[in-house]
N, C-alpha and C. Protein backbone atom coordinates (compact mmCIF):
# COMPACT_ATOMS: atom_id res chain seq x y z
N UNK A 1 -75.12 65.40 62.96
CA UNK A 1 -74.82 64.41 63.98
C UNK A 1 -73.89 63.33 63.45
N UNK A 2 -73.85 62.82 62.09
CA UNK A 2 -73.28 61.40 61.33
C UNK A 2 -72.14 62.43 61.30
N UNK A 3 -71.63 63.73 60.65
CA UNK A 3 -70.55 64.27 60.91
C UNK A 3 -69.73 64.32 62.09
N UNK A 4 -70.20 64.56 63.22
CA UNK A 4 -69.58 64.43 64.74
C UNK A 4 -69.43 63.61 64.80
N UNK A 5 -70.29 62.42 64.92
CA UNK A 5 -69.67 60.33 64.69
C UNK A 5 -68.80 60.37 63.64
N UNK A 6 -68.77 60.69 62.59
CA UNK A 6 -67.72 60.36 61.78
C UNK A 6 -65.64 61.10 62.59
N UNK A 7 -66.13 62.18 63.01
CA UNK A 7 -65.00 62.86 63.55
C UNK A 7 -64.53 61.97 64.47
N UNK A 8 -65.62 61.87 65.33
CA UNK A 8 -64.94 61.46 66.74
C UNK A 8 -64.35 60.12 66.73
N UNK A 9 -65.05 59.31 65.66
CA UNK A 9 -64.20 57.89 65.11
C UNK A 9 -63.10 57.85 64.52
N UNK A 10 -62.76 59.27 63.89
CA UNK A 10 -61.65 59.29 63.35
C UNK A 10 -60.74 59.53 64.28
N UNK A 11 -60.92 60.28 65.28
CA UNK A 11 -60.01 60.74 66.51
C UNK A 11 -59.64 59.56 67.36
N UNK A 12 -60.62 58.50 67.46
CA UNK A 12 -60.57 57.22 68.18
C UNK A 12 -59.72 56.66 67.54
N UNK A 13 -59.87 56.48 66.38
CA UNK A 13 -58.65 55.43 65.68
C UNK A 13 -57.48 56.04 65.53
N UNK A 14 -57.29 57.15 65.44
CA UNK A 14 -55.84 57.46 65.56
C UNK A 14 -55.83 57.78 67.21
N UNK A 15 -55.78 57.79 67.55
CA UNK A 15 -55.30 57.77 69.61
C UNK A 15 -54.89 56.16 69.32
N UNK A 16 -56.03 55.11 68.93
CA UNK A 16 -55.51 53.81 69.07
C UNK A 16 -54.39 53.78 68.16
N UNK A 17 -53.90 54.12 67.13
CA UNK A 17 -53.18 53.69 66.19
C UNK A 17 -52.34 54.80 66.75
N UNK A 18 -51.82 55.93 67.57
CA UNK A 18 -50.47 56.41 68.54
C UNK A 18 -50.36 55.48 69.39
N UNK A 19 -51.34 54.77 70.04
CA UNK A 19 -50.77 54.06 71.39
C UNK A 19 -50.17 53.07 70.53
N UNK A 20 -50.55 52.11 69.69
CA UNK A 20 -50.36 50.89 69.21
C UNK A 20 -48.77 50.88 68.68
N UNK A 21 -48.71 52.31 67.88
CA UNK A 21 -47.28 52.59 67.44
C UNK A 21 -46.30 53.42 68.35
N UNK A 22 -46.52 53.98 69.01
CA UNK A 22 -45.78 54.32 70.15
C UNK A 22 -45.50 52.84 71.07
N UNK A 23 -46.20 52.08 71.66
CA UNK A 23 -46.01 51.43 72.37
C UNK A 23 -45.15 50.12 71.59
N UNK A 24 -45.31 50.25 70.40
CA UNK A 24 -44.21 49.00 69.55
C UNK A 24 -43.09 49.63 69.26
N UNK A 25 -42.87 51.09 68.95
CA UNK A 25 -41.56 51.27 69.45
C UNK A 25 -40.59 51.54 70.34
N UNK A 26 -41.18 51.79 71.47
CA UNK A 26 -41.04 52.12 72.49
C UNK A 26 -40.60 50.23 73.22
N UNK A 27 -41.04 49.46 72.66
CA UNK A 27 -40.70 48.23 73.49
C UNK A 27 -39.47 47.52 72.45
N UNK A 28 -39.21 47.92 70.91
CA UNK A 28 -38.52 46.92 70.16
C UNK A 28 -37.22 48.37 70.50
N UNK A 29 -37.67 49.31 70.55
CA UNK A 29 -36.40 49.76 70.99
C UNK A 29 -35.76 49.62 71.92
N UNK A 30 -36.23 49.37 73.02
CA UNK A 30 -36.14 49.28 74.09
C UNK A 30 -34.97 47.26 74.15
N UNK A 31 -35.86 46.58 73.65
CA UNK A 31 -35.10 45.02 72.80
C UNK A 31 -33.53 45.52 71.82
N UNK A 32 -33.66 46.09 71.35
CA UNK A 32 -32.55 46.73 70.60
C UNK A 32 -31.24 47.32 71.62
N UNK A 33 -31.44 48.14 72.01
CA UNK A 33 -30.78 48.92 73.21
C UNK A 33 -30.16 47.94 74.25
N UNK A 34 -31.14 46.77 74.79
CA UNK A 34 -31.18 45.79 76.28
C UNK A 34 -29.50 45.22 75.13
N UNK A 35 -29.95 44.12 73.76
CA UNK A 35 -28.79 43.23 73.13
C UNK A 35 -27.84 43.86 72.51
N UNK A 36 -27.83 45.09 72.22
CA UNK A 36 -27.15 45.66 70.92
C UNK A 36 -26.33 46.21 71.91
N UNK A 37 -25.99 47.44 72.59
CA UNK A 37 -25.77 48.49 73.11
C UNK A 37 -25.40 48.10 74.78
N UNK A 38 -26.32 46.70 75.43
CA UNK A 38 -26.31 46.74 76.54
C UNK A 38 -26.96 47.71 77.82
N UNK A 39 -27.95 48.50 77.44
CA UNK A 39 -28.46 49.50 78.08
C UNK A 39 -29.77 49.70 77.71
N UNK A 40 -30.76 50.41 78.29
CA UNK A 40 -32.02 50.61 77.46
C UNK A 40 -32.54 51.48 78.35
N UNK A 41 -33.80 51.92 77.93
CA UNK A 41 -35.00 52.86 78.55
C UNK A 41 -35.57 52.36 79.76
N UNK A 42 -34.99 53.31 80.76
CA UNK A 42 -35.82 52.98 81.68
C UNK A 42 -37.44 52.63 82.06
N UNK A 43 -38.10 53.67 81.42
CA UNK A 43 -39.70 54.08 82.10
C UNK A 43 -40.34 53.45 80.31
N UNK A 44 -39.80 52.51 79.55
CA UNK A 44 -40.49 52.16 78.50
C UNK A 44 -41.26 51.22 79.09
N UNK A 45 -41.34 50.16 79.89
CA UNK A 45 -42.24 48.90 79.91
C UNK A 45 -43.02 49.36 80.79
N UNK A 46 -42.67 50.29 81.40
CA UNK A 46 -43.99 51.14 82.02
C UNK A 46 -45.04 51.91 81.58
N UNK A 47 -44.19 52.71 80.32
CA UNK A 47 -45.46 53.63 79.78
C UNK A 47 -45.73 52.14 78.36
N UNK A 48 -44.99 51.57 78.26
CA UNK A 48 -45.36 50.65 77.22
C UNK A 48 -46.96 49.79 77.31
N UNK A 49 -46.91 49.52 79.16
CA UNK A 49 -48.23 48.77 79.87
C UNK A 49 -49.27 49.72 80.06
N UNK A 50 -48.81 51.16 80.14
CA UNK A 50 -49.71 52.56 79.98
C UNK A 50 -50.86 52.37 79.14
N UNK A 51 -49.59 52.28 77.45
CA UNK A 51 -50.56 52.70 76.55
C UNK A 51 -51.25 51.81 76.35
N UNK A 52 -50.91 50.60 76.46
CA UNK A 52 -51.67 49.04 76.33
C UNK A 52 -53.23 49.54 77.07
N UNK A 53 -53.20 49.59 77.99
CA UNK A 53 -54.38 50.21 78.88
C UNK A 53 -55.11 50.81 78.22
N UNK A 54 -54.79 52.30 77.58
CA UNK A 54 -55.55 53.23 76.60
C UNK A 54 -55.69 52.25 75.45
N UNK A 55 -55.27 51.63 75.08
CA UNK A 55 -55.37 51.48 73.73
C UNK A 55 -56.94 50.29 74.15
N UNK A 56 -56.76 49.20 74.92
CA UNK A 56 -57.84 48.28 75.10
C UNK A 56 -59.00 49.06 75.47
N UNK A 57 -58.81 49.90 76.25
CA UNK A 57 -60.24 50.17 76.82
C UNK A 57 -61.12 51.72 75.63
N UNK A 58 -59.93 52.20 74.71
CA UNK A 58 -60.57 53.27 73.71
C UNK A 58 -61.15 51.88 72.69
N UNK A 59 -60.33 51.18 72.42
CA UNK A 59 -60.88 49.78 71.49
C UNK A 59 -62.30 49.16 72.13
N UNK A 60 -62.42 49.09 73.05
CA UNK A 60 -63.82 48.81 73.68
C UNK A 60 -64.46 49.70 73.28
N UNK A 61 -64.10 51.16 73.35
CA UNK A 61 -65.45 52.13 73.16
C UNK A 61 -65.84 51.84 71.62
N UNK A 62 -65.23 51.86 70.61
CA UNK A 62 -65.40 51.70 69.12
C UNK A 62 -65.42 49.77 68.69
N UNK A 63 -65.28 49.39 69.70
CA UNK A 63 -66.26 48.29 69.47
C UNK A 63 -67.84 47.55 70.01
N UNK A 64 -68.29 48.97 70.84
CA UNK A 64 -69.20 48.74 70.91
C UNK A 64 -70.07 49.97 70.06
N UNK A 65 -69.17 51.21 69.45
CA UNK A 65 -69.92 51.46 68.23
C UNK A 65 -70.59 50.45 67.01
N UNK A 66 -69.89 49.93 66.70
CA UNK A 66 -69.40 49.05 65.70
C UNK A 66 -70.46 47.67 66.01
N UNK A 67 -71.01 47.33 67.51
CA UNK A 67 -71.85 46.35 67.67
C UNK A 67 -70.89 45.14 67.61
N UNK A 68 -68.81 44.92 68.43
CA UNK A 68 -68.30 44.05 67.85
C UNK A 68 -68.26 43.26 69.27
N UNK A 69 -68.83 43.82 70.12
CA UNK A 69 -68.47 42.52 71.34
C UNK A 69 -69.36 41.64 71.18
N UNK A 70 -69.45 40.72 72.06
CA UNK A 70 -69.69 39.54 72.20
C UNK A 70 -71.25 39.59 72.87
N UNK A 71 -72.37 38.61 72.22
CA UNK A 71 -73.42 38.67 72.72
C UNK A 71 -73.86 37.27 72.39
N UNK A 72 -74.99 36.89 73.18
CA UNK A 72 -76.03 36.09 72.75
C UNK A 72 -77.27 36.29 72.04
N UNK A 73 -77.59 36.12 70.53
CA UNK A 73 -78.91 36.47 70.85
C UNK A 73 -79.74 35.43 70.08
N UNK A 74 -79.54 34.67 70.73
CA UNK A 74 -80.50 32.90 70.14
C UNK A 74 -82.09 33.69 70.54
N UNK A 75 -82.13 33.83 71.90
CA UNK A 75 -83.61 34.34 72.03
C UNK A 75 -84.31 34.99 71.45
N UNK A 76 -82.78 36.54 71.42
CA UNK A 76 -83.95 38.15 70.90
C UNK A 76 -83.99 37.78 69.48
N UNK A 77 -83.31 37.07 68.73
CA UNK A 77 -84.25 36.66 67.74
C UNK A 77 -85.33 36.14 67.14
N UNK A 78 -85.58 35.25 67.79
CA UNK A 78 -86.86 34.85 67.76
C UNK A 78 -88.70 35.54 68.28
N UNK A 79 -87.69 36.66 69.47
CA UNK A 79 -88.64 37.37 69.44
C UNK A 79 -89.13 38.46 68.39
N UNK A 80 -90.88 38.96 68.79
CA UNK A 80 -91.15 40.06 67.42
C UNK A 80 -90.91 41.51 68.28
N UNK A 81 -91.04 42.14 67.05
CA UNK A 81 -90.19 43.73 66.62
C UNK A 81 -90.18 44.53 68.56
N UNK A 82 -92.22 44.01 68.79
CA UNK A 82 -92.04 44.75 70.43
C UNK A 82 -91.25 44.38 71.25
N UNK A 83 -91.27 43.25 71.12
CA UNK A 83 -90.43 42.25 72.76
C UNK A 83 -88.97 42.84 72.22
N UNK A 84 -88.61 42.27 71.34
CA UNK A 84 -87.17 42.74 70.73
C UNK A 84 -86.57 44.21 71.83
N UNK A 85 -87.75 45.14 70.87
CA UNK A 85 -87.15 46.76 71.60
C UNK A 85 -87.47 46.84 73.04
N UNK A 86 -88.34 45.98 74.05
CA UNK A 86 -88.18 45.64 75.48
C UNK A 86 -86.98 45.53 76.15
N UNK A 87 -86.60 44.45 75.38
CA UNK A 87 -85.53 43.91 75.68
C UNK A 87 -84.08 44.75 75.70
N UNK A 88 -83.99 44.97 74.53
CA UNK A 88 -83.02 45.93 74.15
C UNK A 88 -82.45 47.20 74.99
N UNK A 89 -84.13 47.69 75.17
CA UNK A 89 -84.24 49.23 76.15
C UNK A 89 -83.82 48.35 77.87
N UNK A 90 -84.31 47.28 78.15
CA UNK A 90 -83.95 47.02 79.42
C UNK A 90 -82.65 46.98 79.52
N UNK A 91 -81.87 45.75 78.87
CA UNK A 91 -80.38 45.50 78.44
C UNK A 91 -79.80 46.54 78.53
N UNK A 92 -80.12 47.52 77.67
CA UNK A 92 -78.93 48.73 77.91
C UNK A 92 -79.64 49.90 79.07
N UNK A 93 -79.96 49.72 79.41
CA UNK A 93 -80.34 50.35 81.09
C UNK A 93 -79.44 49.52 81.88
N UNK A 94 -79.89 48.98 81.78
CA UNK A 94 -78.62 47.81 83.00
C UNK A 94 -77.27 48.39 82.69
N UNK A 95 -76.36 48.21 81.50
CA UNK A 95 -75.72 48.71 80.88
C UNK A 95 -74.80 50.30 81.46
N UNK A 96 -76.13 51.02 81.32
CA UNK A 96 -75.89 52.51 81.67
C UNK A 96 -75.85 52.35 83.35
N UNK A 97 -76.29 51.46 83.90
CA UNK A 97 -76.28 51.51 84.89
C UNK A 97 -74.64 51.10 85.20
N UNK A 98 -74.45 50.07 85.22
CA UNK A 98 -72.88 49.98 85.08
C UNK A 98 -72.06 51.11 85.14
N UNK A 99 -71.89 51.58 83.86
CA UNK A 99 -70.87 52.77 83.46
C UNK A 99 -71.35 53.52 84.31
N UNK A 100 -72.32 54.15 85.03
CA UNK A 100 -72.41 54.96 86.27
C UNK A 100 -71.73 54.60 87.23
N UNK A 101 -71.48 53.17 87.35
CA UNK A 101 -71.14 52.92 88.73
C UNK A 101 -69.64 52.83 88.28
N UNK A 102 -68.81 52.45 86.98
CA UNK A 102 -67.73 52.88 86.61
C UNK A 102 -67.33 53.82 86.55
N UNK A 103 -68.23 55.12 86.04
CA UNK A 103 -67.51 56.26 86.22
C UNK A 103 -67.56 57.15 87.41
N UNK A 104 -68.53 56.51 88.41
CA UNK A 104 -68.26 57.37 89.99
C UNK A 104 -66.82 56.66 90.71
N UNK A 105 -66.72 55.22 90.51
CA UNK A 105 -65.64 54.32 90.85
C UNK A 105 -63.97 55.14 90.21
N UNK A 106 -64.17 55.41 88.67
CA UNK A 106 -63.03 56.02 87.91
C UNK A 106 -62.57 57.02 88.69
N UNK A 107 -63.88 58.21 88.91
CA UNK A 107 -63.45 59.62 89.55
C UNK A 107 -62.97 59.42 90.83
N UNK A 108 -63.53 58.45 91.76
CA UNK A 108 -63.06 58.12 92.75
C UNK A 108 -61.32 57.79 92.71
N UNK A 109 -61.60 57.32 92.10
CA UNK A 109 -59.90 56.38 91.74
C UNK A 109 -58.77 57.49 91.33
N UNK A 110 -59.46 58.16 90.02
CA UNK A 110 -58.70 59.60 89.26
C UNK A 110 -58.26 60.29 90.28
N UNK A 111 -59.21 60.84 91.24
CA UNK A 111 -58.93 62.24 92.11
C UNK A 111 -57.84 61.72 93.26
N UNK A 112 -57.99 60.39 93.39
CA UNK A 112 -56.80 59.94 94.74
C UNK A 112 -55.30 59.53 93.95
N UNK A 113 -55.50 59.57 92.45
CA UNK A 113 -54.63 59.33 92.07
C UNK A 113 -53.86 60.60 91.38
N UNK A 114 -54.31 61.70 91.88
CA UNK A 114 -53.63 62.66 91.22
C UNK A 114 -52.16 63.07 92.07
N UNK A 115 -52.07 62.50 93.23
CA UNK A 115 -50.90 62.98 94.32
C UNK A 115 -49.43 61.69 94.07
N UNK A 116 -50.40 60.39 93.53
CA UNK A 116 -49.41 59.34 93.18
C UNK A 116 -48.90 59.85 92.15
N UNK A 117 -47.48 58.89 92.41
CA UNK A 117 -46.95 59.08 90.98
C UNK A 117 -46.44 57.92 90.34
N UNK A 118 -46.31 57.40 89.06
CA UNK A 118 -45.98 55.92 88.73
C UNK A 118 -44.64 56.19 88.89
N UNK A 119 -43.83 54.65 88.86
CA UNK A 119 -42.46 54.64 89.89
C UNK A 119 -41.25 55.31 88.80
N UNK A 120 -41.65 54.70 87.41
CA UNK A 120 -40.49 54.73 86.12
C UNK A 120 -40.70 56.17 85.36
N UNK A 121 -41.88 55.99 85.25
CA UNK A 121 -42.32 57.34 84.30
C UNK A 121 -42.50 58.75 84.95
N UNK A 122 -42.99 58.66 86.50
CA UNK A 122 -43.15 59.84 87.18
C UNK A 122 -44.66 60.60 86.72
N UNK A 123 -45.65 59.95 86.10
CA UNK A 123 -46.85 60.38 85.64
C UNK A 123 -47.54 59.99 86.80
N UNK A 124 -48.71 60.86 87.18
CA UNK A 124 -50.18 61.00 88.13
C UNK A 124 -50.80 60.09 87.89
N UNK A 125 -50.81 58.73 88.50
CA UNK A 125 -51.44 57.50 88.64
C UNK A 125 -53.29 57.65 88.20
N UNK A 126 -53.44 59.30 87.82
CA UNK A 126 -54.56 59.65 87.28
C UNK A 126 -54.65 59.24 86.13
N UNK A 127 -53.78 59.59 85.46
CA UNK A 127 -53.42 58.80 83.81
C UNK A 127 -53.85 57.66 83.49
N UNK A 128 -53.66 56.90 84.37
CA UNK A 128 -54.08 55.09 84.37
C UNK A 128 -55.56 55.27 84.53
N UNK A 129 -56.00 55.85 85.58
CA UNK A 129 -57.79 55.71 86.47
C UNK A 129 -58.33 56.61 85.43
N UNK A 130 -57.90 57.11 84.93
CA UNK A 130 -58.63 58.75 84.01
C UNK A 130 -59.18 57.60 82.48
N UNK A 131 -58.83 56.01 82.65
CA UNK A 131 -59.25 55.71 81.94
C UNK A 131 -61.07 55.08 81.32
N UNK A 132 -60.84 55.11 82.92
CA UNK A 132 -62.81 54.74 83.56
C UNK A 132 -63.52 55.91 83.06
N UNK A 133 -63.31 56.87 83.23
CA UNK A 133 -63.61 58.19 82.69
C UNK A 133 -64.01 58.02 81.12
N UNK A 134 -62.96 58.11 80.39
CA UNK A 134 -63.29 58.23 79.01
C UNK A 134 -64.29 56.94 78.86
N UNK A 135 -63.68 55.88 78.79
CA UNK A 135 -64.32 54.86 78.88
C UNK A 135 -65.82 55.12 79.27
N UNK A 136 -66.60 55.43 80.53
CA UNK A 136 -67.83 55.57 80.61
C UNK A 136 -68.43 56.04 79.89
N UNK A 137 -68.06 57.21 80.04
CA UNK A 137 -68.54 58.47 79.27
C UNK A 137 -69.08 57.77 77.55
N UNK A 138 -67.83 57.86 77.04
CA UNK A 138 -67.88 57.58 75.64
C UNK A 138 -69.23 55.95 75.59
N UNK A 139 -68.94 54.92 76.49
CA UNK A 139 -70.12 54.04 75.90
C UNK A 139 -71.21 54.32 76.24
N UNK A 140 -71.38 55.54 77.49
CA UNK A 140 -72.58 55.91 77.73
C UNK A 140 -73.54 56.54 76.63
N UNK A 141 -72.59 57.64 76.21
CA UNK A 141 -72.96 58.54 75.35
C UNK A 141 -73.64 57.95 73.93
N UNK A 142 -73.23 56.45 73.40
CA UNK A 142 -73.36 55.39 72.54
C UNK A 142 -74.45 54.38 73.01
N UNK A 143 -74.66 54.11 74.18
CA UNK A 143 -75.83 53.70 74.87
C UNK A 143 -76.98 54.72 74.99
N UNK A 144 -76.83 55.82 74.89
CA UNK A 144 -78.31 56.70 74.82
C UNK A 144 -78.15 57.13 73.49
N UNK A 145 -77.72 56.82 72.38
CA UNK A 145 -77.75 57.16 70.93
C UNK A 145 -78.55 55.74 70.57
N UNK A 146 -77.95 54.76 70.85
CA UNK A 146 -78.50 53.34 70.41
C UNK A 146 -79.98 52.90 71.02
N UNK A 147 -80.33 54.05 72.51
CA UNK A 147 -82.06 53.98 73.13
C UNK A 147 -82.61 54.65 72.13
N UNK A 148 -82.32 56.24 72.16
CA UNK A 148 -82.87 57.26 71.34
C UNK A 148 -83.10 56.46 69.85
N UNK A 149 -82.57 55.83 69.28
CA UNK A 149 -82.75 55.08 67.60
C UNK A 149 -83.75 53.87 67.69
N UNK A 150 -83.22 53.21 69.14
CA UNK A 150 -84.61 51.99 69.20
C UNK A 150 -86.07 52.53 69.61
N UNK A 151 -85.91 53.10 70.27
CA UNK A 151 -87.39 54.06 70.86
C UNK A 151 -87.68 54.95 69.22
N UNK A 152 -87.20 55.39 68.64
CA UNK A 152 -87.35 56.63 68.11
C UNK A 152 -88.03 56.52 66.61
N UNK A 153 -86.39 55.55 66.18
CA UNK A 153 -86.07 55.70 64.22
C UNK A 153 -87.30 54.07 63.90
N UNK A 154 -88.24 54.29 62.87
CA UNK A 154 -88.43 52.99 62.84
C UNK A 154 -87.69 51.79 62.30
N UNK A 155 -87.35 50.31 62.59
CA UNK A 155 -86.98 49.59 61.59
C UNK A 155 -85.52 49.91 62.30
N UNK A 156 -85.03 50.74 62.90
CA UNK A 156 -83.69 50.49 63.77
C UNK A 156 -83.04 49.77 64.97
N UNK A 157 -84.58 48.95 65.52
CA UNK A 157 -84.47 48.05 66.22
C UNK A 157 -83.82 46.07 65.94
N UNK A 158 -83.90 46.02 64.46
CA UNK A 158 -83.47 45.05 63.83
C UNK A 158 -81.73 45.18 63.81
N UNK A 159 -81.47 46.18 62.92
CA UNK A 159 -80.41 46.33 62.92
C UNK A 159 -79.80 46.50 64.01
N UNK A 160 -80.15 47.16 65.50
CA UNK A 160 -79.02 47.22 66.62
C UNK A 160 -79.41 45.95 67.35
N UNK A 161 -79.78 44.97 67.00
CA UNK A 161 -79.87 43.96 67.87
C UNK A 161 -79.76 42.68 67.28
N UNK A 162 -79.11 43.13 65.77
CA UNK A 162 -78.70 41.80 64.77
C UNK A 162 -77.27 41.78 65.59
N UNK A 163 -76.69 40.57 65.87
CA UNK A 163 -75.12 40.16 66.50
C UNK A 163 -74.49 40.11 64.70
N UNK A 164 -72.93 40.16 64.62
CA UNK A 164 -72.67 39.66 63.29
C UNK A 164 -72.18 37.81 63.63
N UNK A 165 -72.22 37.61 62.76
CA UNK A 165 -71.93 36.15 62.98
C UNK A 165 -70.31 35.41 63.01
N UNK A 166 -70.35 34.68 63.64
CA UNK A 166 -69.00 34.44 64.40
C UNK A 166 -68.43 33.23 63.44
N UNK A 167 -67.56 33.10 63.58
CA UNK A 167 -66.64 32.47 62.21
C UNK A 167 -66.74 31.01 62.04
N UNK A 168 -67.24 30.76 63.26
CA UNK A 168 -67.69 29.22 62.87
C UNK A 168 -68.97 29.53 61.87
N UNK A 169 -70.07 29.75 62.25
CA UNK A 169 -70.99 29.82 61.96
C UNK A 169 -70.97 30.32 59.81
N UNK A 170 -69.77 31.24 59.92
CA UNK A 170 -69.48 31.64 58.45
C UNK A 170 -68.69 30.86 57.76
N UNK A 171 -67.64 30.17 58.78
CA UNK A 171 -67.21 29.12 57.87
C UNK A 171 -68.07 27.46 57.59
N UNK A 172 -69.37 27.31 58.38
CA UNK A 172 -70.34 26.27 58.17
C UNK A 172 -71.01 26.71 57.56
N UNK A 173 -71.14 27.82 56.70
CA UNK A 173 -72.10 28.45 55.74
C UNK A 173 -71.39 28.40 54.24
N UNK A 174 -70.11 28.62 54.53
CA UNK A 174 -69.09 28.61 53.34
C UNK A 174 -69.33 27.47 52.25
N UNK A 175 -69.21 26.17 52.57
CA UNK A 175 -69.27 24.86 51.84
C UNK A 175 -70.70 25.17 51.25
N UNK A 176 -71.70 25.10 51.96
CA UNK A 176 -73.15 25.06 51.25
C UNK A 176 -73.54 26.42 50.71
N UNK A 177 -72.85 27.36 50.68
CA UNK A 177 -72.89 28.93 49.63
C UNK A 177 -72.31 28.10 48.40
N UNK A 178 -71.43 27.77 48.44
CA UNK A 178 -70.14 27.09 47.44
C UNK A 178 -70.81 26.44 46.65
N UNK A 179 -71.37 25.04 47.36
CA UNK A 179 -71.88 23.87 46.17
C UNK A 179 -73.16 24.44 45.93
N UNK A 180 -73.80 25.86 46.20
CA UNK A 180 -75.04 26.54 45.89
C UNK A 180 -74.74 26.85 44.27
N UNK A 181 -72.94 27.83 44.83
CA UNK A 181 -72.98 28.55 43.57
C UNK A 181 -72.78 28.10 42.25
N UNK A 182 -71.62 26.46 42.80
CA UNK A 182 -71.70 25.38 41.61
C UNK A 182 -72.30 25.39 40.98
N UNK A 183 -73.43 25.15 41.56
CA UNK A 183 -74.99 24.19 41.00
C UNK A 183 -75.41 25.02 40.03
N UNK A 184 -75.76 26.48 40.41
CA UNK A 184 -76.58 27.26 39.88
C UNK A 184 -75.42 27.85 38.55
N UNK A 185 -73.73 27.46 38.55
CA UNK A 185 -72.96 28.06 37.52
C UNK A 185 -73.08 26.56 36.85
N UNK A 186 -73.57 24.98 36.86
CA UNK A 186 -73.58 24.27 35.65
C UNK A 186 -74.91 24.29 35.16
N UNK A 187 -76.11 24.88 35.79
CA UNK A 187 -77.01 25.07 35.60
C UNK A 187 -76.89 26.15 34.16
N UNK A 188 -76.56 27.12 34.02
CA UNK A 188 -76.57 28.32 33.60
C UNK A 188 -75.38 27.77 32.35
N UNK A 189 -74.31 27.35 32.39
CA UNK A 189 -73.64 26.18 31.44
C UNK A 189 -74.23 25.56 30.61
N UNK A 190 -75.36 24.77 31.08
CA UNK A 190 -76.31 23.60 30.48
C UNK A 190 -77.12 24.37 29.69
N UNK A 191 -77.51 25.70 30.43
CA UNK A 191 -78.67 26.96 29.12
C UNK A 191 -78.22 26.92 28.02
N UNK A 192 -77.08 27.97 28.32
CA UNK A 192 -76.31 28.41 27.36
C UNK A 192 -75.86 27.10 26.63
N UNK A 193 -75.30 26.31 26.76
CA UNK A 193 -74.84 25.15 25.80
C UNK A 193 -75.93 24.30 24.86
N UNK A 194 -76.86 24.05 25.41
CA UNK A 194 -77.99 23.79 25.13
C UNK A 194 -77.40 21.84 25.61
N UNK A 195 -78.62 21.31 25.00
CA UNK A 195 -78.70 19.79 24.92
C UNK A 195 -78.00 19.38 23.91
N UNK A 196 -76.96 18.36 23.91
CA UNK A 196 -76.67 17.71 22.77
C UNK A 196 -76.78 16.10 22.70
């Protein structure tokens, strides 16, 4: 199973890292061509806003592998190990509930968009909606991996419901780590040197 997660993350980051580099050359060439030459690519700032699309919403799916969006959890901390996995299992029910209603909304959207066509590029306006699709799917599929581990694995309920800490918070920790480590390196100075 950690083999298939490992694959399919690897496949994620490179799709993001084609859109990211396709879509930066595709627009500085496009800058090049407009001043240099006087002319440029038609259907670039179109598929350029394309890939932008794929690229944010595959970046959503592998940042909610990763546990990198944005949460509160002043409360579920303080609660113990049961309430915690309550919580958790409710939260992402709600959750799954969503992406259901995203991905009947997507297919809806996909299947009427297979007759459109975008104006520059001439691609099936499915391309764009086909993104609700992956999108569901994939955080769904990550939402019943992350139930199955809280219900299941013990001691995996801590870890999927620790937030990482946000940069204020690491840079107000920074100064008092610091004059910690001072202390404890003239401390260790004063051993070794002894008294004189």
């Amino acid at each position: 199973m950690k083999r298939i997660g490992a694959v399919l993350e690897k496949a994620l980051n490179a799709l993001m890292a084609f859109c990211l580099a396709f879509m930066s050359i595709l627009v500085f060439g496009n800058v090049v061509l407009r001043y240099a030459f006087n002319s440029g690519i038609t259907w670039s700032e179109e598929m350029s806003r394309f890939l932008f699309i794929w690229m944010s919403f595959l970046g959503a799916v592998g940042a909610l592998k990763d546990h990198d969006h944005l949460g509160v959890d002043t409360l579920v901390r303080k609660l113990p190990t049961g309430a915690k996995r309550v919580v958790f299992v409710i939260s992402n029910a709600i959750v799954l509930y969503v992406l259901y209603l995203l991905l009947d909304g997507s297919w809806k959207m996909t299947m009427s968009g297979l007759e459109s066509k975008a104006p520059a590029t001439g691609l099936p306006m499915a391309f764009i909606y086909g993104t609700g699709l992956v999108v569901s799917i994939g955080m769904g599929l990550i939402i019943l991996c992350h139930l199955y581990q809280a219900l299941f694995r013990p001691g995996a309920i801590e870890e999927l419901t620790r937030m990482k800490e946000s940069e204020e918070e690491i840079m107000t920790a920074a100064p008092v780590e610091h004059e910690a480590a001072e202390w404890a390196h003239g401390r260790t100075q004063g051993a070794a040197g002894g008294e004189r």
